[in-house]
PDB file of N, CA and C in Angstrom:
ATOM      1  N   UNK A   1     -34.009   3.161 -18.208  1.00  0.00           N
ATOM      2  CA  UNK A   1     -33.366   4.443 -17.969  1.00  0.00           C
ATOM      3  C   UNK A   1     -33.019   5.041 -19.331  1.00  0.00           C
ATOM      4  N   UNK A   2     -33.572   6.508 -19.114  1.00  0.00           N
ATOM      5  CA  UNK A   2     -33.007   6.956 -20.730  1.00  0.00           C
ATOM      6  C   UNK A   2     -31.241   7.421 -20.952  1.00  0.00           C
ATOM      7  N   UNK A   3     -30.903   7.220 -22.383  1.00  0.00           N
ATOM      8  CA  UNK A   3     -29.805   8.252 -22.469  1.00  0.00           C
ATOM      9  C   UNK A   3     -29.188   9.030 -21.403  1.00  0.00           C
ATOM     10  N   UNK A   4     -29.526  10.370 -21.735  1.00  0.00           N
ATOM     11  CA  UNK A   4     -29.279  11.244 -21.263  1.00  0.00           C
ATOM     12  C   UNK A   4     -29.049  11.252 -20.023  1.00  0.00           C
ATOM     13  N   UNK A   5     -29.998  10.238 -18.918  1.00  0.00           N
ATOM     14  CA  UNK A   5     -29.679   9.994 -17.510  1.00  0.00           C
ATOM     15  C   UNK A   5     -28.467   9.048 -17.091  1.00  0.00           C
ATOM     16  N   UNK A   6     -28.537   7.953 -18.110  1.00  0.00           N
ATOM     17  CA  UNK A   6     -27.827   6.702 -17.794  1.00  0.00           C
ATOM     18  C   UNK A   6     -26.253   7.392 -17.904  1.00  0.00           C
ATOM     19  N   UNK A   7     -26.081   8.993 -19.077  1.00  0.00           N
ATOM     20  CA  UNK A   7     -25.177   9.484 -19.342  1.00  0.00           C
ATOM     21  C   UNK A   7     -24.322   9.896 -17.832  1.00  0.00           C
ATOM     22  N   UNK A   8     -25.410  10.584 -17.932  1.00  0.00           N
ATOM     23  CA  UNK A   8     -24.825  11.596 -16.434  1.00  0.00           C
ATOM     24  C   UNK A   8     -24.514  10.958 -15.601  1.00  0.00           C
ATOM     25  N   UNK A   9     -25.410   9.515 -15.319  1.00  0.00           N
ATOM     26  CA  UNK A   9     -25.013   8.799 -13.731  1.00  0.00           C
ATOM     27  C   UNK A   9     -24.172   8.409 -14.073  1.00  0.00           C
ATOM     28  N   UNK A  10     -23.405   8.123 -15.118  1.00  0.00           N
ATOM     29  CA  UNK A  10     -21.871   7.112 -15.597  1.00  0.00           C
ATOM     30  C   UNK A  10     -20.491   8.711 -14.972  1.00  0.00           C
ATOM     31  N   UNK A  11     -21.093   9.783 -15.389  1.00  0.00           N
ATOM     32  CA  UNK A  11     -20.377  10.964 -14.916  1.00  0.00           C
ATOM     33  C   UNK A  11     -20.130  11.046 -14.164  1.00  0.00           C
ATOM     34  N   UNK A  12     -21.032  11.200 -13.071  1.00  0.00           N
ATOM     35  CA  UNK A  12     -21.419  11.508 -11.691  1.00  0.00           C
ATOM     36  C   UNK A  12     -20.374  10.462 -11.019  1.00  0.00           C
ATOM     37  N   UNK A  13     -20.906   8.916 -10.981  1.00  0.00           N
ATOM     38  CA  UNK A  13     -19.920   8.335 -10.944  1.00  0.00           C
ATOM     39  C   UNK A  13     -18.505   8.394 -11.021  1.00  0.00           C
ATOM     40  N   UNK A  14     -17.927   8.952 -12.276  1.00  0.00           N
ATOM     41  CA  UNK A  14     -16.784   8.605 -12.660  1.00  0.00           C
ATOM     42  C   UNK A  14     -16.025   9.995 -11.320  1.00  0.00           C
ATOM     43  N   UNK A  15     -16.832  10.736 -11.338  1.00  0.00           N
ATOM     44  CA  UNK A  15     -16.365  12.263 -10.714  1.00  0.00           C
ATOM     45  C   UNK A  15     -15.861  11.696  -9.166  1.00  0.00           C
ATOM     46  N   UNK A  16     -17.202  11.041  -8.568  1.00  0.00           N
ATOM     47  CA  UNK A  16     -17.150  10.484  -7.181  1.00  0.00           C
ATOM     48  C   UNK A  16     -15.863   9.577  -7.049  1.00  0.00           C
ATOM     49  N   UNK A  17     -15.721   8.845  -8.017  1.00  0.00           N
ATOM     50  CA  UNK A  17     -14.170   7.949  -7.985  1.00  0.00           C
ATOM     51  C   UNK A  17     -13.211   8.943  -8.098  1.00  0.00           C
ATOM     52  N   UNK A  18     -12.771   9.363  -8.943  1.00  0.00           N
ATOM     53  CA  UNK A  18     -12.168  10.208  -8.867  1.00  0.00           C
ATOM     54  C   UNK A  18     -11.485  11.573  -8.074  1.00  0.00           C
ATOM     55  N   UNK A  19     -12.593  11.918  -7.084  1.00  0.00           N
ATOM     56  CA  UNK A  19     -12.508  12.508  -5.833  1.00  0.00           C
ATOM     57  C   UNK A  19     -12.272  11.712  -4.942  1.00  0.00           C
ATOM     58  N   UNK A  20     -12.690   9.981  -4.477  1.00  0.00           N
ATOM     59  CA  UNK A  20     -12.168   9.465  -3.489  1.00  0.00           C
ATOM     60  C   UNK A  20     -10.484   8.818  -3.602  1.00  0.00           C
ATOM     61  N   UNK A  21     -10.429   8.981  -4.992  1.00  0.00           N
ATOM     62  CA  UNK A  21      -8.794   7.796  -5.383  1.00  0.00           C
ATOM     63  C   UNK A  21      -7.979   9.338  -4.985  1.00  0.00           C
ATOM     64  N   UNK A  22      -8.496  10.205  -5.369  1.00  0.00           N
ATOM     65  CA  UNK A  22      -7.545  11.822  -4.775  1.00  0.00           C
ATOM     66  C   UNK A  22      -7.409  11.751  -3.341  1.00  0.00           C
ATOM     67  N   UNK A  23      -8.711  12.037  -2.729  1.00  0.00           N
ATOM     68  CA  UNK A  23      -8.732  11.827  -1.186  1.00  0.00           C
ATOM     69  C   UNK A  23      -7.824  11.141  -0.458  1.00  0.00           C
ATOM     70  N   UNK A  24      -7.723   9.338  -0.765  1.00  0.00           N
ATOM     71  CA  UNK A  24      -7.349   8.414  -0.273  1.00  0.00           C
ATOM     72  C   UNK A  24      -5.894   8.579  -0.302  1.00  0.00           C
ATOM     73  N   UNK A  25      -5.648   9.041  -2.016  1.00  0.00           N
ATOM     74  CA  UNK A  25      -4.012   9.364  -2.126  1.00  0.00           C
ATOM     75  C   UNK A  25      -3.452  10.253  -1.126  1.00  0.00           C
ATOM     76  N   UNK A  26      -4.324  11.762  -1.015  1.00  0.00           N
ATOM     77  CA  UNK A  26      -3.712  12.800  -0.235  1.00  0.00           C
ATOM     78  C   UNK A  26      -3.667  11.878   1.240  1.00  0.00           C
ATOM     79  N   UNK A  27      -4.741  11.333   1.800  1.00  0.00           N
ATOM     80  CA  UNK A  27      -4.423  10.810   3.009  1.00  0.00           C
ATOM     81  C   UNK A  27      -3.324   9.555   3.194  1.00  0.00           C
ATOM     82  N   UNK A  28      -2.949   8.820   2.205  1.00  0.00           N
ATOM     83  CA  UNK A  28      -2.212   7.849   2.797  1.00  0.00           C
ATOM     84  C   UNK A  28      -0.645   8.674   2.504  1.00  0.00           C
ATOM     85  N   UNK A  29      -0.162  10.020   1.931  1.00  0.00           N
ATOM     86  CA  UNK A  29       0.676  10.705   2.094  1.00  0.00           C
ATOM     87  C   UNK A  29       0.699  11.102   3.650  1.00  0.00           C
ATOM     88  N   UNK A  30       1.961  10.360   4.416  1.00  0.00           N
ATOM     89  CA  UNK A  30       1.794  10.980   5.945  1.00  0.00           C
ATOM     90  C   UNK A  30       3.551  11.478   6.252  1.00  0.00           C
ATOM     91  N   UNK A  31       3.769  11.955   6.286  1.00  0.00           N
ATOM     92  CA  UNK A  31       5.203  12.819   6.241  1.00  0.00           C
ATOM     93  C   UNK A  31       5.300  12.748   8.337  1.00  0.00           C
ATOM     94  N   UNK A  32       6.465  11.779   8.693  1.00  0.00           N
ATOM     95  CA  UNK A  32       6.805  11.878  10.187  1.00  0.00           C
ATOM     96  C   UNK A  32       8.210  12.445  10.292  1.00  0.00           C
ATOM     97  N   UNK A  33       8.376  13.472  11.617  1.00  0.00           N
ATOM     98  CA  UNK A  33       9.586  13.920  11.563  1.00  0.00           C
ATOM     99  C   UNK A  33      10.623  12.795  12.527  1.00  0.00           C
ATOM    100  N   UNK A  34      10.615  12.266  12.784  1.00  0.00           N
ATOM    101  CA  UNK A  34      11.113  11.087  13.066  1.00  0.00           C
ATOM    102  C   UNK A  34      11.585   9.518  12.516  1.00  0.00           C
ATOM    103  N   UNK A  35      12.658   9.213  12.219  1.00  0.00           N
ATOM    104  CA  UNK A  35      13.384   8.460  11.689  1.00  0.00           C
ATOM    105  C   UNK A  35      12.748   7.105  11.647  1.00  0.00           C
ATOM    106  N   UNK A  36      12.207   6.234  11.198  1.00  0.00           N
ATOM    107  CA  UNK A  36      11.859   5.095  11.615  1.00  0.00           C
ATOM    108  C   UNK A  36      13.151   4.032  11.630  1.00  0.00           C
ATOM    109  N   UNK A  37      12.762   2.841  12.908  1.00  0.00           N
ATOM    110  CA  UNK A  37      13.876   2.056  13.042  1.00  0.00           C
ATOM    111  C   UNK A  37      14.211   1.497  12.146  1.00  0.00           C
ATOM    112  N   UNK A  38      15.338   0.696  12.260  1.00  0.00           N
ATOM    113  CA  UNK A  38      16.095  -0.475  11.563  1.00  0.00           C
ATOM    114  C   UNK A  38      14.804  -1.257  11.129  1.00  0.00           C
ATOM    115  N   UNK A  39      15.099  -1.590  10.142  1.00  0.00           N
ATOM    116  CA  UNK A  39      13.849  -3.167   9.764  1.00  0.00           C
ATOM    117  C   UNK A  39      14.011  -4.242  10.463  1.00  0.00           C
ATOM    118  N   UNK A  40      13.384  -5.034  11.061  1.00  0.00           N
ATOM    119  CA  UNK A  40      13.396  -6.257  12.093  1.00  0.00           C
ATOM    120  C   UNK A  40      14.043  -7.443  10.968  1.00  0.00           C
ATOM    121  N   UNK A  41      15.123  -8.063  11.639  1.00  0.00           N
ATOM    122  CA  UNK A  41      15.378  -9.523  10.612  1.00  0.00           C
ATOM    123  C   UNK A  41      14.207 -10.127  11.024  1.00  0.00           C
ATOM    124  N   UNK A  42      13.788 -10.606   9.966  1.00  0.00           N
ATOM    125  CA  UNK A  42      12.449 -11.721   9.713  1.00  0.00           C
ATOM    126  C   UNK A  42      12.997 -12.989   9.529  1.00  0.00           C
ATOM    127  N   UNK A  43      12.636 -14.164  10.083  1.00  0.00           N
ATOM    128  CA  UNK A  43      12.945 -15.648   9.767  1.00  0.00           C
ATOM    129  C   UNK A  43      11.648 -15.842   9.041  1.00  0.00           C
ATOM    130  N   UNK A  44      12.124 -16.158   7.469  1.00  0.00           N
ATOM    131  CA  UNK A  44      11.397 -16.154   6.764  1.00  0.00           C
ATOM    132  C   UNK A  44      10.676 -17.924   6.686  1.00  0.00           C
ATOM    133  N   UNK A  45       9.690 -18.581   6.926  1.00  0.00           N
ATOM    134  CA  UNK A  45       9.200 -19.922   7.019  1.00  0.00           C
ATOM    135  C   UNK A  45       9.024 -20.376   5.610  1.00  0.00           C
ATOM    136  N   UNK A  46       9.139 -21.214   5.223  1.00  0.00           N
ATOM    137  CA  UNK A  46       8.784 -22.101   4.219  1.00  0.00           C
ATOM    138  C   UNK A  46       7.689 -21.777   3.896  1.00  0.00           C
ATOM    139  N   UNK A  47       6.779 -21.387   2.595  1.00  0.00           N
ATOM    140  CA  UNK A  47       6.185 -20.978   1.795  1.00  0.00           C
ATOM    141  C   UNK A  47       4.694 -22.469   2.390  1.00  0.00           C
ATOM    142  N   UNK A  48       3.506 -22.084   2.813  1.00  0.00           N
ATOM    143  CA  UNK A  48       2.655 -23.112   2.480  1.00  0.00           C
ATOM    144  C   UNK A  48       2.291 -23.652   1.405  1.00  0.00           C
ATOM    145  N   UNK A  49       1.860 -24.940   1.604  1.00  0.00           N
ATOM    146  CA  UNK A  49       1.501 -25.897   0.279  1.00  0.00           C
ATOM    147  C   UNK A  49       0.460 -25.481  -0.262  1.00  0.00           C
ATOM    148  N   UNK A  50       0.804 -25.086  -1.947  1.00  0.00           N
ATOM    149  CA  UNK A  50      -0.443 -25.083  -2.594  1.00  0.00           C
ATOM    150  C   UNK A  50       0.100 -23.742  -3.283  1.00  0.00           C
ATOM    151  N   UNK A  51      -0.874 -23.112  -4.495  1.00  0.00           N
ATOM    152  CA  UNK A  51      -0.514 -22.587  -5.011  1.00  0.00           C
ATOM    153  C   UNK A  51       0.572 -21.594  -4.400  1.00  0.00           C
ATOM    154  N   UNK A  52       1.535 -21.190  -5.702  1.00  0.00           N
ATOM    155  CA  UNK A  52       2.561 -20.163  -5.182  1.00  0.00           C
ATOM    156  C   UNK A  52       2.535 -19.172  -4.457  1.00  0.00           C
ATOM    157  N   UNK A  53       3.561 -18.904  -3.594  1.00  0.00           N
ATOM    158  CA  UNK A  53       2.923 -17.215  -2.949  1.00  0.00           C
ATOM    159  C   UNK A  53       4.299 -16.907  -2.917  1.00  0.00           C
ATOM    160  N   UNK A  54       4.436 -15.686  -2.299  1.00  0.00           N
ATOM    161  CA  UNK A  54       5.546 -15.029  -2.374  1.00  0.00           C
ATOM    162  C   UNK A  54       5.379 -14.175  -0.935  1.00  0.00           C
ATOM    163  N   UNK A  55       6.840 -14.095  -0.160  1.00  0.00           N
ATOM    164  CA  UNK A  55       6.933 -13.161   1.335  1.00  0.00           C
ATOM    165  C   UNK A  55       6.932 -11.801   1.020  1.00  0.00           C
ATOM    166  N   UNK A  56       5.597 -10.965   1.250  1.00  0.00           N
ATOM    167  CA  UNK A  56       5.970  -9.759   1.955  1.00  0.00           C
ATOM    168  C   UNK A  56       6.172  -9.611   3.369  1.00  0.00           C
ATOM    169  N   UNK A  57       7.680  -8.753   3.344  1.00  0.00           N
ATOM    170  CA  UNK A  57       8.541  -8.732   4.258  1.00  0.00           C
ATOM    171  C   UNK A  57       7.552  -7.573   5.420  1.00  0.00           C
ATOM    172  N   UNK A  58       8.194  -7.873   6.366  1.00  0.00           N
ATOM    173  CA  UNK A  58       7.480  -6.576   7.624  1.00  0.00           C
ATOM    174  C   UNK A  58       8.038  -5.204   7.692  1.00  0.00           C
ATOM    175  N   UNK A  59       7.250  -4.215   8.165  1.00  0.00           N
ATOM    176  CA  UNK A  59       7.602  -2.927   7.776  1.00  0.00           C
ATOM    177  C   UNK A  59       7.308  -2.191   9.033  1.00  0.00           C
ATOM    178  N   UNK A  60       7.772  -1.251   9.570  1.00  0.00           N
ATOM    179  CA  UNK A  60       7.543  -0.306  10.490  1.00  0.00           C
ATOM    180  C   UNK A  60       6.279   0.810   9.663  1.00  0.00           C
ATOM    181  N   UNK A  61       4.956   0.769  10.492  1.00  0.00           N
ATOM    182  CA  UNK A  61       4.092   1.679   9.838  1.00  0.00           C
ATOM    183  C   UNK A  61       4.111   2.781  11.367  1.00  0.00           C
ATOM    184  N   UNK A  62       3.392   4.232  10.839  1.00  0.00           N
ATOM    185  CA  UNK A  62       3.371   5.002  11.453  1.00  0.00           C
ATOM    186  C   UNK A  62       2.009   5.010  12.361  1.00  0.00           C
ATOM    187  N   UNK A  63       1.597   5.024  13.434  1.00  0.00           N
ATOM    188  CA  UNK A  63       0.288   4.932  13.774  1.00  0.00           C
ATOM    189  C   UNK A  63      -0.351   6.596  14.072  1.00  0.00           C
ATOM    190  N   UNK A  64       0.743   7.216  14.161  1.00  0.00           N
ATOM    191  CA  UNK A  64       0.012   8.686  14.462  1.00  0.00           C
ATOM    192  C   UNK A  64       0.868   9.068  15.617  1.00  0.00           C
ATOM    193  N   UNK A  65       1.263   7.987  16.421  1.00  0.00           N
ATOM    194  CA  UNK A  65       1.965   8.617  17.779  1.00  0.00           C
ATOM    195  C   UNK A  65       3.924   7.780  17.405  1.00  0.00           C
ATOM    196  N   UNK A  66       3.812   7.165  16.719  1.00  0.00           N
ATOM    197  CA  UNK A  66       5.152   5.879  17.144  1.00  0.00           C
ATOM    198  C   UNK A  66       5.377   4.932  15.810  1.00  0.00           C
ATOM    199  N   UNK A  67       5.873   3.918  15.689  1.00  0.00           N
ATOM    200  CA  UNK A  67       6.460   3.399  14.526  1.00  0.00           C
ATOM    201  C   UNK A  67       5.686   2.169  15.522  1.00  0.00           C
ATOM    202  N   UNK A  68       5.001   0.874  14.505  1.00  0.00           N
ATOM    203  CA  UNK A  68       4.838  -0.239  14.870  1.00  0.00           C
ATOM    204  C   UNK A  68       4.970  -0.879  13.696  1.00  0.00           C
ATOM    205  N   UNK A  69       5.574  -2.502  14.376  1.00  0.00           N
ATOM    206  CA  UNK A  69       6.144  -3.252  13.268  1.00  0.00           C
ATOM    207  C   UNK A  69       4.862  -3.851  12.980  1.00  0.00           C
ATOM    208  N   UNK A  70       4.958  -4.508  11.472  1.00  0.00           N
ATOM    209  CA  UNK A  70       3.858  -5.217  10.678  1.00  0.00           C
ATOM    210  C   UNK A  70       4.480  -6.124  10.162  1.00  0.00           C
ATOM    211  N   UNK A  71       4.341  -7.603  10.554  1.00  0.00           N
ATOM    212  CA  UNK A  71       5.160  -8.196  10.590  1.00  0.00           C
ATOM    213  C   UNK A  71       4.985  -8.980   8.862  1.00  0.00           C
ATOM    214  N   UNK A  72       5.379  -9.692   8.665  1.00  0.00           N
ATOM    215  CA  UNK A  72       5.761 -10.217   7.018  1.00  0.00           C
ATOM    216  C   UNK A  72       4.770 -11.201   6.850  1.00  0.00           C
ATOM    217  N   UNK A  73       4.735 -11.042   5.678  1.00  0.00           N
ATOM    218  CA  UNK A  73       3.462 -12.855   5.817  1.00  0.00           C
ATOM    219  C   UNK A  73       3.501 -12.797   4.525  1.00  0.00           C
ATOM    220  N   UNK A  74       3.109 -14.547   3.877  1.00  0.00           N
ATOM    221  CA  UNK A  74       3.046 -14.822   2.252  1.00  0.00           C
ATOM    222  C   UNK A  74       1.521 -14.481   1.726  1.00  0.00           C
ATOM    223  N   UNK A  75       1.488 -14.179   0.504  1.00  0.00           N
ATOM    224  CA  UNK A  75       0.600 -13.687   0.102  1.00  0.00           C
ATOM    225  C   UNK A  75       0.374 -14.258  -1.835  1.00  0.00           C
ATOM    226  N   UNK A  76      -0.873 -14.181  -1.909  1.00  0.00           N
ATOM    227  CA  UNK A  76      -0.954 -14.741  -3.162  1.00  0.00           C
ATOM    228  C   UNK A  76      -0.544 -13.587  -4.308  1.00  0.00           C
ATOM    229  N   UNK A  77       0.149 -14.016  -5.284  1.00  0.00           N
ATOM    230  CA  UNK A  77       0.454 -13.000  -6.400  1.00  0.00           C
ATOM    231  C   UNK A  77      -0.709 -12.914  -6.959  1.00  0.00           C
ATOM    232  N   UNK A  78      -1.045 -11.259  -7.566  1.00  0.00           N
ATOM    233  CA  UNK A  78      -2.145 -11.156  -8.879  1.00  0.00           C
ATOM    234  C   UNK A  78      -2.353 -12.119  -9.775  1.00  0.00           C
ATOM    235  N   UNK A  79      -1.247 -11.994 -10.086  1.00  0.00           N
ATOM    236  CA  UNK A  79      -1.120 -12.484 -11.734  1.00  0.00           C
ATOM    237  C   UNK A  79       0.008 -13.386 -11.894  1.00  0.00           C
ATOM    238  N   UNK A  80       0.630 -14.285 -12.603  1.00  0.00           N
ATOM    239  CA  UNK A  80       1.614 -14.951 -12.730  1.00  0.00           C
ATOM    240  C   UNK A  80       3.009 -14.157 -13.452  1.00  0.00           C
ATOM    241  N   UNK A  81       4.208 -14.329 -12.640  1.00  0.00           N
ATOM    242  CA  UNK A  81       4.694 -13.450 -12.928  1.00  0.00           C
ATOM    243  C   UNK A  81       5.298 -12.638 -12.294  1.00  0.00           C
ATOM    244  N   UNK A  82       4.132 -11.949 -11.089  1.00  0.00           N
ATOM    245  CA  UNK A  82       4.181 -10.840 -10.548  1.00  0.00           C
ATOM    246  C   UNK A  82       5.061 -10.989  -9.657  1.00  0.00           C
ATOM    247  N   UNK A  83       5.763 -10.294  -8.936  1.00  0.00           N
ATOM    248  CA  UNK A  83       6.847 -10.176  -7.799  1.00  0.00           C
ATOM    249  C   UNK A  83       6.335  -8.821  -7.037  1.00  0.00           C
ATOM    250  N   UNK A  84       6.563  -8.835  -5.611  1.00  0.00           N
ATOM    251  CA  UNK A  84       6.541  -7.737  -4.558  1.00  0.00           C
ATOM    252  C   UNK A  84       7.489  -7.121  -4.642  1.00  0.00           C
ATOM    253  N   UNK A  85       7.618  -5.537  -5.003  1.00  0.00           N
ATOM    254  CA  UNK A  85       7.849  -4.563  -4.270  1.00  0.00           C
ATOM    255  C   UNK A  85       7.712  -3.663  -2.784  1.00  0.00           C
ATOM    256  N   UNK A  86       8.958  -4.201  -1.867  1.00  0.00           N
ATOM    257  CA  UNK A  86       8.038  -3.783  -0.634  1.00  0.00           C
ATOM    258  C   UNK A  86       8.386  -1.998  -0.948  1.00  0.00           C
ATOM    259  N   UNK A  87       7.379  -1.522  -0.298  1.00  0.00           N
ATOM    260  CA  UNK A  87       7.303  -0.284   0.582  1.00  0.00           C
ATOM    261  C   UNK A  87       8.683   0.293   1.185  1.00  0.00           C
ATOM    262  N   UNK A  88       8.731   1.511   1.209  1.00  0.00           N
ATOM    263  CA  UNK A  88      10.018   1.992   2.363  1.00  0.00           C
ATOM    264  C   UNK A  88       9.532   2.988   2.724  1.00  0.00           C
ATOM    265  N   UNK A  89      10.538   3.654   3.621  1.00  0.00           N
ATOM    266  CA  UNK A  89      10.469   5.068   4.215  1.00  0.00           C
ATOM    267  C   UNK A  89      11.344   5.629   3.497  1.00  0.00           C
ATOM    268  N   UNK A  90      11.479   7.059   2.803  1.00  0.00           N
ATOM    269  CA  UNK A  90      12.038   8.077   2.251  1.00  0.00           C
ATOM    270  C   UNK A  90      12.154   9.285   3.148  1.00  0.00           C
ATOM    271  N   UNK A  91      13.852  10.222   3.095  1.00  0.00           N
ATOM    272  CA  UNK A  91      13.521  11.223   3.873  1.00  0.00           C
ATOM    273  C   UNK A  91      13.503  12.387   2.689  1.00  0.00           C
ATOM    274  N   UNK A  92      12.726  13.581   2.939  1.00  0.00           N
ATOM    275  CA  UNK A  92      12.687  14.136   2.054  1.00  0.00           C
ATOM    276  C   UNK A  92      12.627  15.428   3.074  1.00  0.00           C
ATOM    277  N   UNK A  93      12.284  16.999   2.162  1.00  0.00           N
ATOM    278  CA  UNK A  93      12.220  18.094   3.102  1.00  0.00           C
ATOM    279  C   UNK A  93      11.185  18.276   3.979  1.00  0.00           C
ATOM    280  N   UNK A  94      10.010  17.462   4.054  1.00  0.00           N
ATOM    281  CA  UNK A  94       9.438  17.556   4.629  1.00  0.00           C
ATOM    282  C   UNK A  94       9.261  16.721   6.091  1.00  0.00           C
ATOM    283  N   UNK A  95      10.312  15.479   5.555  1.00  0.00           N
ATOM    284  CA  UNK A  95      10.392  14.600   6.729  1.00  0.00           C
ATOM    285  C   UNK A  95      10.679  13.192   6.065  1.00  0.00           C
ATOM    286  N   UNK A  96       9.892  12.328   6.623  1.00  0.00           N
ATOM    287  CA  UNK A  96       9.730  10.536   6.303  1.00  0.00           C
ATOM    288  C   UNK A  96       8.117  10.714   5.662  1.00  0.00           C
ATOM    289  N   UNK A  97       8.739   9.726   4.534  1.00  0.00           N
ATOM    290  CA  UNK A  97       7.514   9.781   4.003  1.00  0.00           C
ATOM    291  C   UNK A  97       7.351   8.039   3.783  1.00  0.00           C
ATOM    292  N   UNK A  98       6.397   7.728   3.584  1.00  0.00           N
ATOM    293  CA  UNK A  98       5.569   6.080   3.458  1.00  0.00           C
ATOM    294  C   UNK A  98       6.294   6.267   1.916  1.00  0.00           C
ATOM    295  N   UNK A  99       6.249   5.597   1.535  1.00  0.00           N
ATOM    296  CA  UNK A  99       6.230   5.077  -0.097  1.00  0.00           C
ATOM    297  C   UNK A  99       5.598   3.696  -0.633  1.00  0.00           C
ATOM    298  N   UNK A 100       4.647   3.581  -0.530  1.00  0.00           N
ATOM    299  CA  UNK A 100       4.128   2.252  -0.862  1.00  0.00           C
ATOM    300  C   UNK A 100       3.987   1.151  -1.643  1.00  0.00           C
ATOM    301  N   UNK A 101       4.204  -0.265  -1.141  1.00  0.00           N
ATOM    302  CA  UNK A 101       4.712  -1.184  -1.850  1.00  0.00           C
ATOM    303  C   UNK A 101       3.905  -1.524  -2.957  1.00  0.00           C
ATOM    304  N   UNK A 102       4.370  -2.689  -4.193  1.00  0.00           N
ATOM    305  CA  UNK A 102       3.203  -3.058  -4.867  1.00  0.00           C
ATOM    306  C   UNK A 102       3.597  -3.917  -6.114  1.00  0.00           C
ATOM    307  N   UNK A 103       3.104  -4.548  -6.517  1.00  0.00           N
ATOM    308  CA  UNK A 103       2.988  -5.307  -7.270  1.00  0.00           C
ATOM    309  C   UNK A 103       3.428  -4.916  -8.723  1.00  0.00           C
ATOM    310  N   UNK A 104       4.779  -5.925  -8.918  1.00  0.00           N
ATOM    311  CA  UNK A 104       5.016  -5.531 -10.087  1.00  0.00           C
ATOM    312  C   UNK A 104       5.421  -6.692 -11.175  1.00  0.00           C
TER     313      UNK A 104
END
């Protein structure tokens, strides 16, 4: 492949990412006018054997019609180090908004 092509398809590329990481962002922004519940107490279980993990806790997600719980489960960290940030709901003027959890 010459230059000049190998150039553009690295572009083209970069453009297409760039339009879907926008996309994905605008869509996982979902604003509900409705309060979501209390957070469920979780009985958190003893961590399985073997490398470390850490509990993300359960969260009320929005499905489009209602709030359903997602319940908690351990999960492997990135990187060593890392700790979970869960997710919440925020009210703002537009309503409830997702705020999403993540690795920090």
């Amino acid at each position: 492949m010459n230059k000049p092509l190998l150039a553009t398809c690295r572009i083209g590329a970069a453009a297409l990412a760039l339009v879907v990481g926008l996309s994905m962002a605008q869509a996982a922004q979902v604003y509900v006018n409705v309060a979501p519940p209390d957070p469920r107490v979780e009985v958190v279980p003893p961590p399985p054997p073997g490398p470390p993990m850490e509990w993300r806790p359960g969260y009320w997600r929005w499905n489009g019609a209602q709030y359903v719980w997602v319940p908690g489960h351990y999960v492997h960290p990135p990187r060593m180090g890392a700790h979970w940030v869960p997710g919440h709901w925020a009210q703002g003027p537009r309503g409830w908004l997702w705020v999403r959890g993540h690795w920090a």
